[in-house]
C-alpha atoms as a PDB file:
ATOM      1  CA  UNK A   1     -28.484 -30.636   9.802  1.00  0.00           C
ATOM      2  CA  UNK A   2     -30.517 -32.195  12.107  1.00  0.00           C
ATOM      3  CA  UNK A   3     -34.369 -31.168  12.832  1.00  0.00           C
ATOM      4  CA  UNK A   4     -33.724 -29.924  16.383  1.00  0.00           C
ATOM      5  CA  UNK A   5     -31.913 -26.965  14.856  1.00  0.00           C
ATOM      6  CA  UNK A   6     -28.845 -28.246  17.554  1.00  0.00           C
ATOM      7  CA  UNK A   7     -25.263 -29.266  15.766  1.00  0.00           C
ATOM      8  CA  UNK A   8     -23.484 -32.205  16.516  1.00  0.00           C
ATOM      9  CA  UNK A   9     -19.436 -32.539  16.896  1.00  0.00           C
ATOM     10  CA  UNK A  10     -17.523 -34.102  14.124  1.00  0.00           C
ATOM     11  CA  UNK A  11     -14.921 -36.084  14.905  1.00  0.00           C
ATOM     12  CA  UNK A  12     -11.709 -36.298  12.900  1.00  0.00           C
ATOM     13  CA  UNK A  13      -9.941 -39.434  13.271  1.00  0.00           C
ATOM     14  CA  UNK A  14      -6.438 -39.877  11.976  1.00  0.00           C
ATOM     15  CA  UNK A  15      -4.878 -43.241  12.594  1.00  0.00           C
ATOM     16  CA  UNK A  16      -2.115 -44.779  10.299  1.00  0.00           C
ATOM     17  CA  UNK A  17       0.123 -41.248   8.758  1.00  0.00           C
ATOM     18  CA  UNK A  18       1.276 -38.579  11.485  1.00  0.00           C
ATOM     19  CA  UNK A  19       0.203 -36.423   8.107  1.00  0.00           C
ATOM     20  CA  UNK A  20      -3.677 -36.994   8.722  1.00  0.00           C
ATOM     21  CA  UNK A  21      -2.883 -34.250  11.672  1.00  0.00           C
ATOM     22  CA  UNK A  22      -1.652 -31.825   9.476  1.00  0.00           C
ATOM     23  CA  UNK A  23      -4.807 -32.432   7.055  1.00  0.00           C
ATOM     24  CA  UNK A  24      -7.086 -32.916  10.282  1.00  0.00           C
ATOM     25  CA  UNK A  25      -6.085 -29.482  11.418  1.00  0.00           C
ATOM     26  CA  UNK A  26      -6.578 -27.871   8.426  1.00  0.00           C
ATOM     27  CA  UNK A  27     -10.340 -29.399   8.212  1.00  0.00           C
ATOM     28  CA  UNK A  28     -10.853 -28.478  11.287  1.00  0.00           C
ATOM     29  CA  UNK A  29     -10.447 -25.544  11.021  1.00  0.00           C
ATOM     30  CA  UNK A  30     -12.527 -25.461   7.708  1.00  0.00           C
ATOM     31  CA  UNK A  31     -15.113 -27.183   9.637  1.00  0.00           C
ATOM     32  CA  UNK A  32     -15.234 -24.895  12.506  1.00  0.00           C
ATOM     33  CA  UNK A  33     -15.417 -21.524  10.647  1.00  0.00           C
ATOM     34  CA  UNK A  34     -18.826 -23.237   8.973  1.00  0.00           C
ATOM     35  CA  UNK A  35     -21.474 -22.166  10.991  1.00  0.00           C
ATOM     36  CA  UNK A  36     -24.008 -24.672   9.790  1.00  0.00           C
ATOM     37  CA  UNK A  37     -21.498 -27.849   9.835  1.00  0.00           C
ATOM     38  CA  UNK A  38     -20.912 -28.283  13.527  1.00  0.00           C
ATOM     39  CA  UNK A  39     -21.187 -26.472  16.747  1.00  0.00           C
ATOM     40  CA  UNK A  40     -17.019 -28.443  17.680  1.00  0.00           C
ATOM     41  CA  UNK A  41     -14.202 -30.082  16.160  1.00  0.00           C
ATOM     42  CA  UNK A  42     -12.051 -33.227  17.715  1.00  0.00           C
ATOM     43  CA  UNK A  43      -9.623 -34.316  16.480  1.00  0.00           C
ATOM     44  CA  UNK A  44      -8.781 -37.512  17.253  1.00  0.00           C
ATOM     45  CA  UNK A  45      -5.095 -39.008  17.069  1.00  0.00           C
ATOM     46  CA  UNK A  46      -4.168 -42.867  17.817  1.00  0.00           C
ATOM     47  CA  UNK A  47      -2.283 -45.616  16.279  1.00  0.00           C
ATOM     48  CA  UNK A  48       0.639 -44.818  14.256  1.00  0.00           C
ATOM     49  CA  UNK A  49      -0.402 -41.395  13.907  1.00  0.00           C
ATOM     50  CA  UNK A  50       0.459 -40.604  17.411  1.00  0.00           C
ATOM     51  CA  UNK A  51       4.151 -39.581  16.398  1.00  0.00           C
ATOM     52  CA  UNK A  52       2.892 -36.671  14.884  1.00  0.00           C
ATOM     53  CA  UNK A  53       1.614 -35.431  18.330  1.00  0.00           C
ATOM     54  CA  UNK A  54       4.851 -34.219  19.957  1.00  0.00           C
ATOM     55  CA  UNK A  55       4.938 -31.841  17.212  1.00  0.00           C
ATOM     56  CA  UNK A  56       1.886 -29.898  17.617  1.00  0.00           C
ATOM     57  CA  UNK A  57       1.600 -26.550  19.671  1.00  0.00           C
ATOM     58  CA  UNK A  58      -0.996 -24.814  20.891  1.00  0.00           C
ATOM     59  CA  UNK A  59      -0.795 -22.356  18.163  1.00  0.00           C
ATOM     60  CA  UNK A  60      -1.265 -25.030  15.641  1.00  0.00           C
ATOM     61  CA  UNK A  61      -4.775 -26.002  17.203  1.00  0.00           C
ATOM     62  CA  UNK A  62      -7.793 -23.836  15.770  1.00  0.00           C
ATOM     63  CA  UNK A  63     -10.242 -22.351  17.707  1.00  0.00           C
ATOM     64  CA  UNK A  64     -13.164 -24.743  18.038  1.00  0.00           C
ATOM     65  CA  UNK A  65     -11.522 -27.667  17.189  1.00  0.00           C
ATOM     66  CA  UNK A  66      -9.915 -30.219  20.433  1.00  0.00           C
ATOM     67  CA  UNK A  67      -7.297 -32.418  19.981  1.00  0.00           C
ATOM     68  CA  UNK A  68      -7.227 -35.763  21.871  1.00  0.00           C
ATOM     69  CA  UNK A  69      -4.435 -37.793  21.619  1.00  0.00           C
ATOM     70  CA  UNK A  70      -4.889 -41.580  22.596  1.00  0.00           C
ATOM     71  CA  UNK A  71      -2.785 -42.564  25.807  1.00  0.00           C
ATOM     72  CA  UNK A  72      -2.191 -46.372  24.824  1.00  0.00           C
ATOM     73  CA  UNK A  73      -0.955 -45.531  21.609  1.00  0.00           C
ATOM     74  CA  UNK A  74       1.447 -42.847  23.048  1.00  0.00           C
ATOM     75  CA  UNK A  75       2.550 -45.847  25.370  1.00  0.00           C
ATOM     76  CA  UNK A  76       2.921 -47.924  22.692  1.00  0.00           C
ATOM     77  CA  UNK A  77       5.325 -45.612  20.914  1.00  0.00           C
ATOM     78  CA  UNK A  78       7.375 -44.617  23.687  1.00  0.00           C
ATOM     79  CA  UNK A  79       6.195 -40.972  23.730  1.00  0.00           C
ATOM     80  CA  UNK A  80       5.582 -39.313  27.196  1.00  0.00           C
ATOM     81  CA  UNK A  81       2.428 -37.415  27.722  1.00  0.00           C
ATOM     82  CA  UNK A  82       4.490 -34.705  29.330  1.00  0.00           C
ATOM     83  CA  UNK A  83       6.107 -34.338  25.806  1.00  0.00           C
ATOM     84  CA  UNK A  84       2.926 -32.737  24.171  1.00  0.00           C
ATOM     85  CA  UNK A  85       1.430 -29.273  24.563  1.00  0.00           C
ATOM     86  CA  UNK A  86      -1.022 -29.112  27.327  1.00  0.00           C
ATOM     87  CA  UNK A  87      -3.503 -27.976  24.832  1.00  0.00           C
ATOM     88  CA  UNK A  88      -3.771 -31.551  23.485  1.00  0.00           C
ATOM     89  CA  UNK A  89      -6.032 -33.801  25.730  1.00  0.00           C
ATOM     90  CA  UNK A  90      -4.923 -37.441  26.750  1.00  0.00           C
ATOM     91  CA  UNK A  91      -7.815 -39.809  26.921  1.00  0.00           C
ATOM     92  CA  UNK A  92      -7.290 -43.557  27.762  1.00  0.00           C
ATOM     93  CA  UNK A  93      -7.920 -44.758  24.457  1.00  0.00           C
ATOM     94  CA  UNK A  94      -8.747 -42.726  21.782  1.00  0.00           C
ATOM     95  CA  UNK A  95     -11.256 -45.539  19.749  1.00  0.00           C
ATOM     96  CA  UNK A  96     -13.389 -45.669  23.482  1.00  0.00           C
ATOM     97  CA  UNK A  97     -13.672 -41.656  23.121  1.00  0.00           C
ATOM     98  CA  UNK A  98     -14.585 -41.885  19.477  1.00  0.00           C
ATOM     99  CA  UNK A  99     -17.328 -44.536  20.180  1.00  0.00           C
ATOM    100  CA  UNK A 100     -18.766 -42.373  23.565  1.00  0.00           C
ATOM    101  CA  UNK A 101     -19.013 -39.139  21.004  1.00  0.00           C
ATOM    102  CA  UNK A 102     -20.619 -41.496  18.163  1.00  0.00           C
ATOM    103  CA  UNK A 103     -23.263 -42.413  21.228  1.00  0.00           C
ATOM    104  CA  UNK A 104     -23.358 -38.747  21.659  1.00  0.00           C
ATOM    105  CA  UNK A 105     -24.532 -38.673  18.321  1.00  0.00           C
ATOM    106  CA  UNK A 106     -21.293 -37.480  17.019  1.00  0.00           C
ATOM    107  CA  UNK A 107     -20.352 -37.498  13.064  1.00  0.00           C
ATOM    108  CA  UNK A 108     -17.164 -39.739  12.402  1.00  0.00           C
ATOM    109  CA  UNK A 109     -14.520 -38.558   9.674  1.00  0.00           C
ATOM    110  CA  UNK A 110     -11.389 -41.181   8.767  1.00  0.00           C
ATOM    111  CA  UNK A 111      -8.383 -39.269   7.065  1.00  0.00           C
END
């Protein structure tokens, strides 16, 4: 925990198996109901992972944790952002977010 007494996000990256967002769901939501982990949860979905995306609805997504899915690798897969829930978040590209959260002092999970 760090010495200001504040929590930090941890991010949950899942990259190369559209199963890491199944698992990165579940640990979110593991993550989140630990009070002394982390004050937030993203979870962070790019590369061949993004397939999985389409597939997740809002009542998938725990409380406390955000899902960001990573625009250039939806592009690169042919999926339309209109396709996922609006609870997931589009960001340019999801390694860019991961690195500005890092900077943000952010802790970094791979699945």
């Amino acid at each position: 925990m760090p010495t200001n007494g504040s929590l930090q996000p941890v991010i949950l990256h899942a990259s190369d198996d559209g199963s890491d967002v199944e698992r990165g769901l579940r640990l979110g939501k593991s993550i989140e109901s630990n009070q002394q982990c982390s004050d937030s949860v993203f979870l962070v979905i790019n590369h061949t992972a993004i397939t999985a995306a389409p597939s997740i609805h809002r009542e998938d997504i725990p409380a406390g944790v955000g899902v960001y899915a990573c625009a250039t690798a939806l592009s690169t897969h042919k999926i339309a952002q209109e396709s996922l829930d609006p609870a997931i978040h589009v960001v340019p590209s999801g390694i860019v977010f991961i690195a500005e959260q890092q900077r943000n002092q952010a802790f970094y999970i791979r699945l």
